[in-house]
N, C-alpha and C. Protein backbone atom coordinates (compact mmCIF):
# COMPACT_ATOMS: atom_id res chain seq x y z
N UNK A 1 -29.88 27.05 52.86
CA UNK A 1 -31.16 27.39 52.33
C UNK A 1 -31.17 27.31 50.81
N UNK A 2 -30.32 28.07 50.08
CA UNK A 2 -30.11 28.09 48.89
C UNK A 2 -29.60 27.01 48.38
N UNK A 3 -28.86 26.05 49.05
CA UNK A 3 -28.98 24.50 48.72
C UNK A 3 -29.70 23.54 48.95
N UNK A 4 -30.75 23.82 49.39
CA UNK A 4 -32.00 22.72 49.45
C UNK A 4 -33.12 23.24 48.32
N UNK A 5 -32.77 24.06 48.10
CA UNK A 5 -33.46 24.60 46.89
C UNK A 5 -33.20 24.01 45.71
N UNK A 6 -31.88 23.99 45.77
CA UNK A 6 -31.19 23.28 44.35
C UNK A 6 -31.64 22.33 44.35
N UNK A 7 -31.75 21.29 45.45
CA UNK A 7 -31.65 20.18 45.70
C UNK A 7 -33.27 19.53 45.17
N UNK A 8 -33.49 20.08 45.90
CA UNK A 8 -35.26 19.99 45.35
C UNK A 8 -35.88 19.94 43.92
N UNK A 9 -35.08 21.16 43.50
CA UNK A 9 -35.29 21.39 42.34
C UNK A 9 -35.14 20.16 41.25
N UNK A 10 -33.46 19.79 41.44
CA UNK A 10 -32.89 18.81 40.87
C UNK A 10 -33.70 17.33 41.03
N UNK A 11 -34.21 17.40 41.86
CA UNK A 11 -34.81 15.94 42.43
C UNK A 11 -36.60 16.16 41.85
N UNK A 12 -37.03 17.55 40.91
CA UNK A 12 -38.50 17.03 40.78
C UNK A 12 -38.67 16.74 39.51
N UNK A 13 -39.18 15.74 39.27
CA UNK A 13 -39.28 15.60 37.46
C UNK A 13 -40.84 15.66 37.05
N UNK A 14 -41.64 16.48 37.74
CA UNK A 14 -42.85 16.50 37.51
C UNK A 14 -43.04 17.51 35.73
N UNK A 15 -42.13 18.34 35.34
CA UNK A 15 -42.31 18.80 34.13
C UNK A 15 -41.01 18.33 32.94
N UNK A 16 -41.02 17.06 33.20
CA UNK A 16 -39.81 16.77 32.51
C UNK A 16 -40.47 15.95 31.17
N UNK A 17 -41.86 15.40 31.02
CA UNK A 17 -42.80 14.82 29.84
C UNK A 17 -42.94 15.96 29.24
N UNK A 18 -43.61 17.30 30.03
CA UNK A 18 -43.54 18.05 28.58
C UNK A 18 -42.53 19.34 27.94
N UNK A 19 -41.59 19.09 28.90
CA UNK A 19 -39.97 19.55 27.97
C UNK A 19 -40.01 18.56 27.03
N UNK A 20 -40.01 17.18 27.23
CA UNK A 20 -39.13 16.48 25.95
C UNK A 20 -40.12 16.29 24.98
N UNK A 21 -41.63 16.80 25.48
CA UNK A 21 -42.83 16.69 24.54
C UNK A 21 -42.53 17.69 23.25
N UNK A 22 -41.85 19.13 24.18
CA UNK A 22 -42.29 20.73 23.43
C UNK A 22 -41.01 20.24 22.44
N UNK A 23 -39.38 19.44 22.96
CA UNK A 23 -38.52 19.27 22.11
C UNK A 23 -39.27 18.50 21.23
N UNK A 24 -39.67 17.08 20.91
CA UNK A 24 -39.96 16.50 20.04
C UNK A 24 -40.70 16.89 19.16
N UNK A 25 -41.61 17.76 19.34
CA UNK A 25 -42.76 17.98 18.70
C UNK A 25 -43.00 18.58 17.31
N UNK A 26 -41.88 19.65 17.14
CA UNK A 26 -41.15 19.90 15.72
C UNK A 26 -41.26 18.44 14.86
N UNK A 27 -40.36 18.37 15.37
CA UNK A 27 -39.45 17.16 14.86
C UNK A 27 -40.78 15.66 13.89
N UNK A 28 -41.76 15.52 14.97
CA UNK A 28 -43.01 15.03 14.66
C UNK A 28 -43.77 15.73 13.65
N UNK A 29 -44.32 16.58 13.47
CA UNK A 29 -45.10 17.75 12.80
C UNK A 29 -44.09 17.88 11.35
N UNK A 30 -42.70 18.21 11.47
CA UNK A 30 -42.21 17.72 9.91
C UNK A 30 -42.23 16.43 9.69
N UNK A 31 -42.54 15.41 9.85
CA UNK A 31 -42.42 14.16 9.43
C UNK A 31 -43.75 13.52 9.19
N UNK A 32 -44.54 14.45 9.76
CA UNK A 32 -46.10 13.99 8.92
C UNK A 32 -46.29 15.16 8.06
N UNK A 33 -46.32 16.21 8.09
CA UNK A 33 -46.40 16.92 7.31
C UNK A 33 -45.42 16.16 5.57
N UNK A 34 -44.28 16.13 5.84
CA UNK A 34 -43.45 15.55 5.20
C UNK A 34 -44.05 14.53 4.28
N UNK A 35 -44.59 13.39 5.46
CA UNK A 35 -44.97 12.38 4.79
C UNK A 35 -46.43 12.68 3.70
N UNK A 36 -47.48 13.31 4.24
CA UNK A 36 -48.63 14.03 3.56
C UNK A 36 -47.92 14.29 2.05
N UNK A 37 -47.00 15.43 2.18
CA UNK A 37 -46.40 16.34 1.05
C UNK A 37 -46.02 14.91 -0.52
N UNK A 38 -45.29 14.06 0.22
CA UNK A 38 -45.03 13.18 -0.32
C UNK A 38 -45.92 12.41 -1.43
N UNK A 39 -46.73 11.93 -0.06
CA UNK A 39 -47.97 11.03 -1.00
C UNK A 39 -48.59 11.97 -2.07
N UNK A 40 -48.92 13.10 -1.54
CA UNK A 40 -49.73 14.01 -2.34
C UNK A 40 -48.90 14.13 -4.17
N UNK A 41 -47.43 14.12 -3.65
CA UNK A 41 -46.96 14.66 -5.20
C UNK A 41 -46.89 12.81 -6.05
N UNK A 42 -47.26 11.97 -5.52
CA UNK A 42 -46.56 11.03 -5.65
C UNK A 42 -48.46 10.54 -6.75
N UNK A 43 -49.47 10.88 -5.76
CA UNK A 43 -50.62 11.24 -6.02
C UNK A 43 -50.80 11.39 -7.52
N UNK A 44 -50.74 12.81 -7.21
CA UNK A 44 -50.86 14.19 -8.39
C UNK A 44 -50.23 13.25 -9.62
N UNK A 45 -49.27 12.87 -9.42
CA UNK A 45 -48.01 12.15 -10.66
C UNK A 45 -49.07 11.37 -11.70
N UNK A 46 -49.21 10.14 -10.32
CA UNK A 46 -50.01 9.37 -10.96
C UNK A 46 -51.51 9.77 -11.86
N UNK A 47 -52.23 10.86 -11.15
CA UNK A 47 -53.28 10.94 -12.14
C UNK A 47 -52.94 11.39 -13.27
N UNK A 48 -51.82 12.32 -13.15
CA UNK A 48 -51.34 13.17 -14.83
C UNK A 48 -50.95 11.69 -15.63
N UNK A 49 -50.07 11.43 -15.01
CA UNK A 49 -49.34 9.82 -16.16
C UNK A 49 -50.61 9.32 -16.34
N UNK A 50 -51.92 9.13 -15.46
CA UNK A 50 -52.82 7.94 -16.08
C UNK A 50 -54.03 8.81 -16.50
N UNK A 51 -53.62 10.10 -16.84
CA UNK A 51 -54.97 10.72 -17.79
C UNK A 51 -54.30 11.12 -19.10
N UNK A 52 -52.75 11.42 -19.27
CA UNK A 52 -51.98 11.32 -20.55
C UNK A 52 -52.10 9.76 -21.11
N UNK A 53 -52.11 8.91 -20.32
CA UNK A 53 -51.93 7.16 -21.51
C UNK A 53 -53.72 7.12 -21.85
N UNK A 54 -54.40 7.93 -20.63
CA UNK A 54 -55.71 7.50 -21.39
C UNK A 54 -56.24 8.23 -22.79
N UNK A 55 -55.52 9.55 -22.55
CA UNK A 55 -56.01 10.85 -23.89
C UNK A 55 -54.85 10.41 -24.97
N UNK A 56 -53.72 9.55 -24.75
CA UNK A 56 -53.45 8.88 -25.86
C UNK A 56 -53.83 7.44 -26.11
N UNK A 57 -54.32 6.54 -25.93
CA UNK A 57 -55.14 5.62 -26.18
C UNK A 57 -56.27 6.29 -26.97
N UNK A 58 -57.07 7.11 -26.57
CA UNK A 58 -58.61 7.57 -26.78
C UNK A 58 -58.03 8.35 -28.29
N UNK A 59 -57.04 8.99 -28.51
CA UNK A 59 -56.60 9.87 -29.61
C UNK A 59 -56.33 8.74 -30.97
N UNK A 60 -55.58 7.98 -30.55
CA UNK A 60 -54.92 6.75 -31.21
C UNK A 60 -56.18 5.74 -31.95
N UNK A 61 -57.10 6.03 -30.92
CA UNK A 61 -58.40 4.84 -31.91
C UNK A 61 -59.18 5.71 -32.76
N UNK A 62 -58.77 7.16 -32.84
CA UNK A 62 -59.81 7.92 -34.06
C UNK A 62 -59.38 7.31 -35.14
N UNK A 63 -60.46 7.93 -36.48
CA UNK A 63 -60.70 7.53 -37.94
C UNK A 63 -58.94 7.94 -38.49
N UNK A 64 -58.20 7.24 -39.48
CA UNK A 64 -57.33 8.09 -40.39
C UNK A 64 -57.17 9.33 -40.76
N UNK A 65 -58.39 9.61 -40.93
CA UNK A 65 -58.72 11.09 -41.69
C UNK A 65 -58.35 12.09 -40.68
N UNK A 66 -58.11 11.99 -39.82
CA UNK A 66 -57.96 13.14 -38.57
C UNK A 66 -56.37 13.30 -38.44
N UNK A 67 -55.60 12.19 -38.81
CA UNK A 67 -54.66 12.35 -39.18
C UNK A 67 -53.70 12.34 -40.03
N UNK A 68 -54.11 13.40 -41.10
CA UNK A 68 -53.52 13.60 -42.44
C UNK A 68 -52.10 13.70 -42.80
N UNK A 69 -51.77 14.16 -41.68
CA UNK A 69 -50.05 15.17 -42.09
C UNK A 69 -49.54 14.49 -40.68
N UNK A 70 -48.13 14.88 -40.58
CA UNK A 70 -46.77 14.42 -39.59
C UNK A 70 -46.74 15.39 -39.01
N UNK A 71 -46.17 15.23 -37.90
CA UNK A 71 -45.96 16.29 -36.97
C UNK A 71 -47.02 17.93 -36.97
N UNK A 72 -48.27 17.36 -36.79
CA UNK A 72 -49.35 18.78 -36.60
C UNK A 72 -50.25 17.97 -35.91
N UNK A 73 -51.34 19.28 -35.37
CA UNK A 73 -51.69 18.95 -34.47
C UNK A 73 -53.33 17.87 -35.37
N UNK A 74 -53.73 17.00 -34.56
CA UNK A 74 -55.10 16.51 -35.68
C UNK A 74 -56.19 16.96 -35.70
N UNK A 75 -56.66 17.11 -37.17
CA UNK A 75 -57.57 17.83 -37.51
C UNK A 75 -59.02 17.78 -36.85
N UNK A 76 -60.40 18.68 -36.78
CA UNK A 76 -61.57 17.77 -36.34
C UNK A 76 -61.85 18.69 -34.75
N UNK A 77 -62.08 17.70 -34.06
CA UNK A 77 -62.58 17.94 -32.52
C UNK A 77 -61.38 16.63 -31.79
N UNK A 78 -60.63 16.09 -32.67
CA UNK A 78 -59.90 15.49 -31.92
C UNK A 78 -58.72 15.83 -30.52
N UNK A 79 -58.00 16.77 -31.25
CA UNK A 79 -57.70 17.62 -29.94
C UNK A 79 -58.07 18.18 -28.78
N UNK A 80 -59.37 18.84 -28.85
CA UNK A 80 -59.92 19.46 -28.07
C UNK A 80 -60.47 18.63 -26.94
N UNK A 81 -61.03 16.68 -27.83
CA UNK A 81 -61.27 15.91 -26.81
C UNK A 81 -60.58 15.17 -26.34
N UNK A 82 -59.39 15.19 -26.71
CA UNK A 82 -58.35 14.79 -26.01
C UNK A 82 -57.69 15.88 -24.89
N UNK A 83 -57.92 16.84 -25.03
CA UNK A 83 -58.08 17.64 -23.74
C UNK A 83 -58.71 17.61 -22.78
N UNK A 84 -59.79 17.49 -23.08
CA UNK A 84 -60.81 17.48 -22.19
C UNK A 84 -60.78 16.31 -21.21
N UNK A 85 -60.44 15.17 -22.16
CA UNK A 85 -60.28 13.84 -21.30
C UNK A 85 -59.18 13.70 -20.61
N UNK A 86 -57.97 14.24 -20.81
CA UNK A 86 -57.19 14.22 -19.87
C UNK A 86 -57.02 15.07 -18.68
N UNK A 87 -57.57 16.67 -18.86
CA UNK A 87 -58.25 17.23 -18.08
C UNK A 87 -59.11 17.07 -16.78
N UNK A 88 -60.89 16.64 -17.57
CA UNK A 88 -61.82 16.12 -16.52
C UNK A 88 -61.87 14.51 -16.44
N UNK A 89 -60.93 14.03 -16.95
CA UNK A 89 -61.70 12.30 -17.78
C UNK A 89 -63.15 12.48 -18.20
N UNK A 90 -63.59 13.43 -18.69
CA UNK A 90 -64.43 12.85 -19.12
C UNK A 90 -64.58 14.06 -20.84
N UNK A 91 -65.55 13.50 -21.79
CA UNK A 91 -65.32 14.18 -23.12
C UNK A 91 -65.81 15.85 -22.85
N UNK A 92 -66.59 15.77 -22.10
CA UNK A 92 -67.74 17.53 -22.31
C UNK A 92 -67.10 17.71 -21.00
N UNK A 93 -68.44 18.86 -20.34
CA UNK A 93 -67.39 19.70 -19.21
C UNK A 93 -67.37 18.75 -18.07
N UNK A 94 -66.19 19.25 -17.23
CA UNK A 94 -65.65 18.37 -15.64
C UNK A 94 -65.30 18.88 -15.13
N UNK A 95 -65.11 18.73 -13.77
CA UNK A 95 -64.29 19.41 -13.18
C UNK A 95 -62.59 18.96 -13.44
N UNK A 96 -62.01 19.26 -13.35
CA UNK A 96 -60.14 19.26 -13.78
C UNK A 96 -59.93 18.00 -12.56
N UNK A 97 -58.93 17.57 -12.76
CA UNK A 97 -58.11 16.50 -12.04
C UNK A 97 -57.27 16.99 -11.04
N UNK A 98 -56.66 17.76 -12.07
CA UNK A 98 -54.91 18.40 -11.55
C UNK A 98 -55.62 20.13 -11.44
N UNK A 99 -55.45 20.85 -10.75
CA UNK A 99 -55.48 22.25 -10.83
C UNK A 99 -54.48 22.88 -11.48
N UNK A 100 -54.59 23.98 -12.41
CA UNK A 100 -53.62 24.40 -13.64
C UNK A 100 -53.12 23.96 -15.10
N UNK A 101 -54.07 23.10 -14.96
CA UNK A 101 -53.80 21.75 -16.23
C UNK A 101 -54.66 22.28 -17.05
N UNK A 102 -55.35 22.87 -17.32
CA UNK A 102 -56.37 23.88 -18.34
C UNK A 102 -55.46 23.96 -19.29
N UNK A 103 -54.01 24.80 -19.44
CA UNK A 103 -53.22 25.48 -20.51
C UNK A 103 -52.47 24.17 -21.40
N UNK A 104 -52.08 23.06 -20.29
CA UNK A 104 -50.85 22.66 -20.23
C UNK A 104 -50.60 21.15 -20.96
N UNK A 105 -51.99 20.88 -21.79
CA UNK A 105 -52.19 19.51 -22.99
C UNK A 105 -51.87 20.18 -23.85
N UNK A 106 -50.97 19.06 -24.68
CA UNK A 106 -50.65 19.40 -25.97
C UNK A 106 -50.81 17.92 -26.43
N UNK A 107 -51.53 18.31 -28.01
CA UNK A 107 -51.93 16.93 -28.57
C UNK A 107 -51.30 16.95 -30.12
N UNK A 108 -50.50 15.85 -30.52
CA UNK A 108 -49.42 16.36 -31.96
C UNK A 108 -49.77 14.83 -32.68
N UNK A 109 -49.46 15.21 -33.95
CA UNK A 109 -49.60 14.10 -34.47
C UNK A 109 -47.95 13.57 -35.19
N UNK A 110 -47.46 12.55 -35.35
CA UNK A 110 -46.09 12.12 -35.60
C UNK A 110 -45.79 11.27 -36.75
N UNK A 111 -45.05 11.39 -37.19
CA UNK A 111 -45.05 9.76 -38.15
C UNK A 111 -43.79 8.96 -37.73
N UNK A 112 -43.43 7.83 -38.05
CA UNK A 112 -42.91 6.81 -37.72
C UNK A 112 -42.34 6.47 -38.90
N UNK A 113 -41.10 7.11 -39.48
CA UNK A 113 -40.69 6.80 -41.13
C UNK A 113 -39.84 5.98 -41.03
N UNK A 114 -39.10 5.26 -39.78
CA UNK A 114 -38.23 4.06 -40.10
C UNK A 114 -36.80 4.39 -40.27
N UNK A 115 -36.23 3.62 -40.34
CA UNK A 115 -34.73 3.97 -40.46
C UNK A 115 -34.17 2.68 -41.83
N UNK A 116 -33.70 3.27 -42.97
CA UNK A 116 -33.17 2.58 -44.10
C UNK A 116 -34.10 2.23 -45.21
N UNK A 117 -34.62 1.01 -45.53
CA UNK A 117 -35.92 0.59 -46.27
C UNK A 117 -36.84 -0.18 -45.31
N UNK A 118 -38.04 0.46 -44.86
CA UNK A 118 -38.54 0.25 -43.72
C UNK A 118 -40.00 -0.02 -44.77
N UNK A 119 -41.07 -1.30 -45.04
CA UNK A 119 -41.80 -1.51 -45.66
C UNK A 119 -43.27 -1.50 -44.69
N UNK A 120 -44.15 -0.29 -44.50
CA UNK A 120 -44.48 -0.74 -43.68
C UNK A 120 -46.31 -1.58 -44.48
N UNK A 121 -47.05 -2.42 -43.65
CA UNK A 121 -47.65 -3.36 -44.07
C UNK A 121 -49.14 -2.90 -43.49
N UNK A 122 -50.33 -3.52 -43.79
CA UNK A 122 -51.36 -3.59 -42.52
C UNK A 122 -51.73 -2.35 -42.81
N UNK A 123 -52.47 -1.59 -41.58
CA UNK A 123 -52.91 -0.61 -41.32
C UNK A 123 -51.91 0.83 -42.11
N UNK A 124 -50.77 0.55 -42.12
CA UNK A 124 -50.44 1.55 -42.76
C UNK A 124 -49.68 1.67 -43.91
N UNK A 125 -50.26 0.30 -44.61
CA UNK A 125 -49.52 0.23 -46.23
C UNK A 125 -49.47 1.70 -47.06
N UNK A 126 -50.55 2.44 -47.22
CA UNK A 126 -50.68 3.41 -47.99
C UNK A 126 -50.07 4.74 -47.42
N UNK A 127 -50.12 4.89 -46.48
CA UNK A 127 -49.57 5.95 -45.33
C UNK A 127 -48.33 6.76 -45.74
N UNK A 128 -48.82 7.66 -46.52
CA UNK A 128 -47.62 8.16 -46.88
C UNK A 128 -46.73 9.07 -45.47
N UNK A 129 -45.72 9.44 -45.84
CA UNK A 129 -45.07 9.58 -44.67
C UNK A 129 -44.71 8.90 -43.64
N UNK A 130 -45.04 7.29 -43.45
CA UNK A 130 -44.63 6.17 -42.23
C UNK A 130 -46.20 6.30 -41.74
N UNK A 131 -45.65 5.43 -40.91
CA UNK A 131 -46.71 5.18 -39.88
C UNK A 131 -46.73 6.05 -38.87
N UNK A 132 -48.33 6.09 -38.28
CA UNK A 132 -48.89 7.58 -37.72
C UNK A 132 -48.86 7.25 -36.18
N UNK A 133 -48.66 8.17 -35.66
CA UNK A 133 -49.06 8.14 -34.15
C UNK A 133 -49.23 8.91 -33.56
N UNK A 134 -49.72 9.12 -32.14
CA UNK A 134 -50.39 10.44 -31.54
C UNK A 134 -49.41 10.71 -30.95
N UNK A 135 -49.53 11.51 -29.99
CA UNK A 135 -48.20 12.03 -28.37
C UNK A 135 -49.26 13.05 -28.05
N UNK A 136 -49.11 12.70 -26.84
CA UNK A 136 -49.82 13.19 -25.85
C UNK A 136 -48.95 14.00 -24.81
N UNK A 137 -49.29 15.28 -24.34
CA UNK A 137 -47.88 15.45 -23.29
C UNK A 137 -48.71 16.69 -22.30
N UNK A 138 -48.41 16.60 -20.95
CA UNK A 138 -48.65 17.51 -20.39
C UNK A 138 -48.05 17.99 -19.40
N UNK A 139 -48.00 19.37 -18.98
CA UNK A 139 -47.07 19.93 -17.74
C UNK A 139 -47.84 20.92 -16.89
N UNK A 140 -47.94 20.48 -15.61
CA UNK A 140 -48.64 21.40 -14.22
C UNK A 140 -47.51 21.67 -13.39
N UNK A 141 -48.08 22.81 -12.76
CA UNK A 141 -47.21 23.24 -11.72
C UNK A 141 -47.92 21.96 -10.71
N UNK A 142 -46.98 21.98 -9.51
CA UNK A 142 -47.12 20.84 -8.45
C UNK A 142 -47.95 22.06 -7.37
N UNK A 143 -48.81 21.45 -6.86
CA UNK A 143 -49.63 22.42 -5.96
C UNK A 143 -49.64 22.08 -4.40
N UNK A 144 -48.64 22.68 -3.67
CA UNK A 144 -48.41 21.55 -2.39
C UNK A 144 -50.01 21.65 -1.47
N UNK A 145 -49.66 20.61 -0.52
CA UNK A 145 -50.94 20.37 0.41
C UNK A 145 -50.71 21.76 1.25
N UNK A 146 -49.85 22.37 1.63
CA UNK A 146 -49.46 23.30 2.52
C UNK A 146 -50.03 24.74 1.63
N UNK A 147 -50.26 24.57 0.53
CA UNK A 147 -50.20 25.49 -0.45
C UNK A 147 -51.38 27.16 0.22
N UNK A 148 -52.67 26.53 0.77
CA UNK A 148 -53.86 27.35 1.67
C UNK A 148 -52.57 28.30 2.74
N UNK A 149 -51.85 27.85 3.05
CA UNK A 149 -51.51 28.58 4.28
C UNK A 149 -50.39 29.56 3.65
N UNK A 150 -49.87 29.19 2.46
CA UNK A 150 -48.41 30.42 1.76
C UNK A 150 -47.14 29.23 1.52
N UNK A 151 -47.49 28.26 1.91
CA UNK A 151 -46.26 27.41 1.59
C UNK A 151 -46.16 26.95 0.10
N UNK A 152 -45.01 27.17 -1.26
CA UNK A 152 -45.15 26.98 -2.09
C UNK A 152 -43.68 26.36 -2.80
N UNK A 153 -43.33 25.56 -3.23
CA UNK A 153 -42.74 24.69 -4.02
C UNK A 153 -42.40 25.64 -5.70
N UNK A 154 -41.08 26.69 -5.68
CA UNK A 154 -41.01 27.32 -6.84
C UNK A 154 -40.37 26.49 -8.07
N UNK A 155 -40.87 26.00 -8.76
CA UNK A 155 -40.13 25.29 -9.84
C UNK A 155 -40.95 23.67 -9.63
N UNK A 156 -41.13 23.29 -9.17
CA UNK A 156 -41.95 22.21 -9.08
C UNK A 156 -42.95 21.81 -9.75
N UNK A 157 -42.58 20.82 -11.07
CA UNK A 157 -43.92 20.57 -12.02
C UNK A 157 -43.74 19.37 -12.33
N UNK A 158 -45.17 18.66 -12.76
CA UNK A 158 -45.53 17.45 -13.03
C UNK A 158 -45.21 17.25 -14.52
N UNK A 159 -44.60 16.61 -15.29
CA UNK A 159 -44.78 16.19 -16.78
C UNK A 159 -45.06 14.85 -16.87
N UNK A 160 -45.26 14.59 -18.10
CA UNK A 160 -46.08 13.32 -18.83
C UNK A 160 -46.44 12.97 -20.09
N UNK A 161 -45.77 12.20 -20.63
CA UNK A 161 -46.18 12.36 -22.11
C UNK A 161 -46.24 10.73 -22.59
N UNK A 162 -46.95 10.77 -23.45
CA UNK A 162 -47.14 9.26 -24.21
C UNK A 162 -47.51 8.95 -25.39
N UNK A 163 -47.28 7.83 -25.83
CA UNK A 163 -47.36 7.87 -27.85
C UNK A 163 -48.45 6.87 -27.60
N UNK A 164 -48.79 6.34 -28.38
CA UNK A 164 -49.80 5.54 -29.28
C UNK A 164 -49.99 5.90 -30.83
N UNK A 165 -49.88 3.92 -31.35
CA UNK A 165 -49.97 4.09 -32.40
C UNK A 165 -51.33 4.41 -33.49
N UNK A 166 -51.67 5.51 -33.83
CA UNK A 166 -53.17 5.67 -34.74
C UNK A 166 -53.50 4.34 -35.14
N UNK A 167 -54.49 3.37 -34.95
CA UNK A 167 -54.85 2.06 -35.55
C UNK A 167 -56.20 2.69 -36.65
N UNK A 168 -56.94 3.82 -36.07
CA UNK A 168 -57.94 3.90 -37.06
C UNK A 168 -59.11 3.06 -36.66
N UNK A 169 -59.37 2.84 -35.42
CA UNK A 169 -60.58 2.01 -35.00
C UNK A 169 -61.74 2.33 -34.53
């Protein structure tokens, strides 16, 4: 009796799709999840890198006069719209790109003094201190897709920074 039982047992495979369903199914669920997480930071990256080359491009074509001195920040509304644009892309208010990126632009001005007897010509014959340029730089925390439910990434941040040369255009 108790061996036809076994026997039976052994011989039904009517719940054997969703055992190896309930095993796999982990296993599936991290690997899209996974993959999501991925694109998302890979995402995020890209808009910070391509709203820092744009708020240094956009910094780099102001007047001379905004950038008087080496290493400070430039004088004017130049900063502030170079925030803003890397921020919302756009000059006045936006909504943000990156969430947390409010604090995290910094806009400096640099000079370029050369190394030995460095003559420089053009645009910045008179330029005392070398030739001028912007830097652009910014740092967000990384905000995962999982982030709504408590899942959080401690130490995880985006940076980005970029020069351009002041042309004065």
């Amino acid at each position: 009796m108790i061996r036809g039982i076994f026997r039976r047992l052994g011989c039904n495979e009517s719940g054997a799709a969703a055992a190896e369903m309930a095993l796999v199914t982990p296993l599936l669920l991290i690997l899209l999840v996974g993959g999501l997480e991925i694109g998302n930071y890979f995402m995020d990256e890209h808009r910070l890198v391509k709203a820092v080359r744009d708020g240094a491009r956009f910094a780099a074509r102001k007047d001379f006069t905004f950038f008087s001195t080496c290493n400070a920040t430039p004088t004017g509304t130049v900063e502030s719209d170079t925030q803003n644009l890397v921020r919302t892309s756009l000059l006045s208010s936006g909504t943000d790109q990156l969430a947390n990126l409010a604090g995290g632009v910094t806009v400096t001005t640099k000079c370029s003094t050369g190394s030995g007897s460095v003559i420089y010509e053009g645009l910045y014959k008179d330029m005392v201190g070398g030739a001028r340029y912007v830097e652009v730089s910014a740092s967000v925390d990384y905000l995962p897709v999982l982030a709504p439910f408590g899942f959080s990434l401690v130490g995880a941040r985006l940076n980005a920074k970029q020069q351009a040369a002041v042309s004065g255009v």
